[in-house]
C-alpha atoms as a PDB file:
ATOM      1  CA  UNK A   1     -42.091 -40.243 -35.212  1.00  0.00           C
ATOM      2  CA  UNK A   2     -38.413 -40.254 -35.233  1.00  0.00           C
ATOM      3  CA  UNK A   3     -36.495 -37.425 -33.620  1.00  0.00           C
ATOM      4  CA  UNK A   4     -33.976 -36.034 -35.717  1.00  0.00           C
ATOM      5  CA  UNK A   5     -30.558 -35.071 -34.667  1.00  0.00           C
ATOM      6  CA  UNK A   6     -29.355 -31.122 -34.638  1.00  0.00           C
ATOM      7  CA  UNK A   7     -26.421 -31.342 -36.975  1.00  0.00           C
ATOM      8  CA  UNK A   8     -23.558 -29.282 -35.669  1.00  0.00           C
ATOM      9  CA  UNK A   9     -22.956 -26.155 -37.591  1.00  0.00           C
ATOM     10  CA  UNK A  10     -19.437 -24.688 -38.280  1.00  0.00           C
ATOM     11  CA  UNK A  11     -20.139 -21.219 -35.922  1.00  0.00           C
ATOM     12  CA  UNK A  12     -21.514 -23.024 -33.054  1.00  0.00           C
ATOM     13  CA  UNK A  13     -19.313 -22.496 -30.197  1.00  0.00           C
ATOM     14  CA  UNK A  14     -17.348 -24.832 -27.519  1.00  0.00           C
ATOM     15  CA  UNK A  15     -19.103 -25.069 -24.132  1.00  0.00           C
ATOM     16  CA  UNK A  16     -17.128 -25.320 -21.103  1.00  0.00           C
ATOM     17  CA  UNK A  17     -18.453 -26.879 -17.925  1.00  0.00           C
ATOM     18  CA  UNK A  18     -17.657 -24.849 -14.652  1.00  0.00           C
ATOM     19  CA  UNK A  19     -17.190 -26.339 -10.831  1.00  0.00           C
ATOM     20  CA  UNK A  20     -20.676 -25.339 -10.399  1.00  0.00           C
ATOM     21  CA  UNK A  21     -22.056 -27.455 -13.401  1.00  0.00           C
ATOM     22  CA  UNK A  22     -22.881 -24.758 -15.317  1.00  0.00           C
ATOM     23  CA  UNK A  23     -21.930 -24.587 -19.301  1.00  0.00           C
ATOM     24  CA  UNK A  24     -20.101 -21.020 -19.875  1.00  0.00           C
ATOM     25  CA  UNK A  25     -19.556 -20.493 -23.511  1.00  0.00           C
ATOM     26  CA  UNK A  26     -16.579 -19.404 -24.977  1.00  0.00           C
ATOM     27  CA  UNK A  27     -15.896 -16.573 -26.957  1.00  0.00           C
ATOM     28  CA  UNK A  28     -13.222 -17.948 -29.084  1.00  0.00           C
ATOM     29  CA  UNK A  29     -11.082 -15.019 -28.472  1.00  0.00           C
ATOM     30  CA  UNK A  30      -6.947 -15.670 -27.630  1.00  0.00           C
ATOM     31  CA  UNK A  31      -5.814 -14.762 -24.279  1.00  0.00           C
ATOM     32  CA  UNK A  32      -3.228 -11.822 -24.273  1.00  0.00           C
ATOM     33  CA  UNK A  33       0.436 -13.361 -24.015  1.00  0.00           C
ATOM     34  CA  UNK A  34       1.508 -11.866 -20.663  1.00  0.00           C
ATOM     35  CA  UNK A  35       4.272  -8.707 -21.177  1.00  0.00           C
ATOM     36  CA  UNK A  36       7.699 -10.084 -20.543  1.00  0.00           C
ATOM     37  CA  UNK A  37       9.404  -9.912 -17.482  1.00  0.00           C
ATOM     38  CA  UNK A  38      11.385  -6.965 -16.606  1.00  0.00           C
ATOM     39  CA  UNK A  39      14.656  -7.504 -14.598  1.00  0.00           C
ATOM     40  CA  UNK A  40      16.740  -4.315 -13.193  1.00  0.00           C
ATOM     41  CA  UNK A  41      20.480  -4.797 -12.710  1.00  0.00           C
ATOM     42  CA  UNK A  42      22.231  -3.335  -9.896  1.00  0.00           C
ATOM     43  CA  UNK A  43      23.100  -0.087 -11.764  1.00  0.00           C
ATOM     44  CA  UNK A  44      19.417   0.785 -12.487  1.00  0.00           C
ATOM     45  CA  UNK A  45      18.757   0.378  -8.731  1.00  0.00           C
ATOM     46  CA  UNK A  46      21.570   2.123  -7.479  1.00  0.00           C
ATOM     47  CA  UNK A  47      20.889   5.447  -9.441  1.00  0.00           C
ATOM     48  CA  UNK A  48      17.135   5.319  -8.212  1.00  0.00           C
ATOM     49  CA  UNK A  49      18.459   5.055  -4.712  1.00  0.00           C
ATOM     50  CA  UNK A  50      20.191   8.020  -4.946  1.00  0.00           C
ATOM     51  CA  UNK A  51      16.960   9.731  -6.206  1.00  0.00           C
ATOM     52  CA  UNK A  52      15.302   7.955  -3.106  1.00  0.00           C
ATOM     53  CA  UNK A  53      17.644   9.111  -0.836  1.00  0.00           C
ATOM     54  CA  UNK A  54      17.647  12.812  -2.188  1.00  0.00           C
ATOM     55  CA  UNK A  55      13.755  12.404  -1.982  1.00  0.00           C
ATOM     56  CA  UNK A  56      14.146  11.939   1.446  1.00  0.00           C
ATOM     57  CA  UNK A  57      17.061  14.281   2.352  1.00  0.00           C
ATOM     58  CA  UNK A  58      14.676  17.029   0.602  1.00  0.00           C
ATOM     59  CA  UNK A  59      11.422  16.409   1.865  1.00  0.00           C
ATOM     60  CA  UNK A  60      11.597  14.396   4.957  1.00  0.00           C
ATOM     61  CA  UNK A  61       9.624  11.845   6.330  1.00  0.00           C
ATOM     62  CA  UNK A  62       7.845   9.942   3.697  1.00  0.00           C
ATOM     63  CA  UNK A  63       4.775   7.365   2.888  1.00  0.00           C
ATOM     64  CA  UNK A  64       6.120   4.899   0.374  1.00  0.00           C
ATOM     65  CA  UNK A  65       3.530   5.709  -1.736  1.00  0.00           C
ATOM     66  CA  UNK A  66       4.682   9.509  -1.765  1.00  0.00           C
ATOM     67  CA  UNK A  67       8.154   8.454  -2.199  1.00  0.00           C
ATOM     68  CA  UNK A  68       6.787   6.339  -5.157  1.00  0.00           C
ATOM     69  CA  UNK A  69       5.241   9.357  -6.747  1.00  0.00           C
ATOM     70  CA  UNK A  70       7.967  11.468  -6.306  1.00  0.00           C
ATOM     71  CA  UNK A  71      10.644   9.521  -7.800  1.00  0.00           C
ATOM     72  CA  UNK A  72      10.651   9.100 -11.892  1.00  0.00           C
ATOM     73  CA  UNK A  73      10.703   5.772 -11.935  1.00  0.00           C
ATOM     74  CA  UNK A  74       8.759   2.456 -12.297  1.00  0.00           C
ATOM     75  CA  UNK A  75       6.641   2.231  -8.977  1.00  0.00           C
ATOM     76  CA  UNK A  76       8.808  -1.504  -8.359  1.00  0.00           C
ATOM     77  CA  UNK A  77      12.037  -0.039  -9.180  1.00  0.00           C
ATOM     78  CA  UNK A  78      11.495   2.245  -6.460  1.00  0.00           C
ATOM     79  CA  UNK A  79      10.256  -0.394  -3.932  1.00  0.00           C
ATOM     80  CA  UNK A  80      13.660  -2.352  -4.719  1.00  0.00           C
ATOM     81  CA  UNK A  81      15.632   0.936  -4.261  1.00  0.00           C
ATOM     82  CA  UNK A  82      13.822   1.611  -0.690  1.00  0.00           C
ATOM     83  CA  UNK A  83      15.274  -2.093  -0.172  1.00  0.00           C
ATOM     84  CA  UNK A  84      18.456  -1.550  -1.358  1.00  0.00           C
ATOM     85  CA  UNK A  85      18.606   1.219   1.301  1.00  0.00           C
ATOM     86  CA  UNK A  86      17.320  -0.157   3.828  1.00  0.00           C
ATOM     87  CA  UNK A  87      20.045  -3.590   3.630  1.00  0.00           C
ATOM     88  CA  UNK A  88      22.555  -0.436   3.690  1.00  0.00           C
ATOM     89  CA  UNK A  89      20.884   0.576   6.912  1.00  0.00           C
ATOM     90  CA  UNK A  90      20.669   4.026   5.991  1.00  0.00           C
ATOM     91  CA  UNK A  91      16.728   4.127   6.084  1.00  0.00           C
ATOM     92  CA  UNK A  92      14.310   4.252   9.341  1.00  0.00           C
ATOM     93  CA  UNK A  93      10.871   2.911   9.119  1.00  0.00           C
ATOM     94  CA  UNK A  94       8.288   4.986  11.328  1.00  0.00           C
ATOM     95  CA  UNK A  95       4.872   2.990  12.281  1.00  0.00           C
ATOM     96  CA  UNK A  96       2.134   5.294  12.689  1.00  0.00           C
ATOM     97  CA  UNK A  97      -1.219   3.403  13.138  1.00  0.00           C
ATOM     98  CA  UNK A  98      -1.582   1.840   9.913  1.00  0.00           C
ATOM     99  CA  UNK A  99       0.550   4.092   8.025  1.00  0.00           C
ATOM    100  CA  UNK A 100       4.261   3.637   7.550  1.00  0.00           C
ATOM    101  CA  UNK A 101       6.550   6.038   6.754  1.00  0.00           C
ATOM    102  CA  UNK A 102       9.760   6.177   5.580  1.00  0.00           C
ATOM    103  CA  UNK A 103      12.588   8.770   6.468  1.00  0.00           C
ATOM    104  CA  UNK A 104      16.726   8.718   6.597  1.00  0.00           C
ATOM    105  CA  UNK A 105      18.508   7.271   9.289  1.00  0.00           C
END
């Protein structure tokens, strides 16, 4: 007796081979396009420093994360504001253990 051959049906699904050997199937589904980039001009950053700044003036020494949360602003707009004053030299950075904190010079 002759073996017949599966005949490949329209719903089947691709196989992809992984490092390991191993076939992974696919689900057929699109990846996500990836959200476009956001760029901040020197305006943005500037007006966020000043909220920085009057963070700091108000409450003291600071975590960065603390800073982050108490600023109204994208998390990374804030990090580039901290870095903004910080080039100025108008920020000190306190080591404490593994905690830094941040706090005006």
């Amino acid at each position: 007796m002759a073996k017949k051959k599966a005949a490949a049906t329209p719903d089947a699904k691709p196989t992809k081979v992984q490092a390991n050997g191993a076939a992974k199937k696919s689900n057929g589904a699109a990846k996500k396009p990836a959200p476009p980039k956001r760029s901040f001009d020197n305006s943005e950053i500037g007006l966020v420093a000043g909220e920085v700044w009057q963070t700091l003036e108000s409450g003291g020494e600071q975590t960065l994360t603390k800073v982050k949360k108490s600023v109204e602003a994208p998390g990374d707009l804030v990090t580039a504001a901290v870095g903004w004053l910080a080039r100025e030299n108008k920020l000190r950075f306190v080591q404490s253990g593994r905690t830094t904190k941040v706090t005006l010079q």
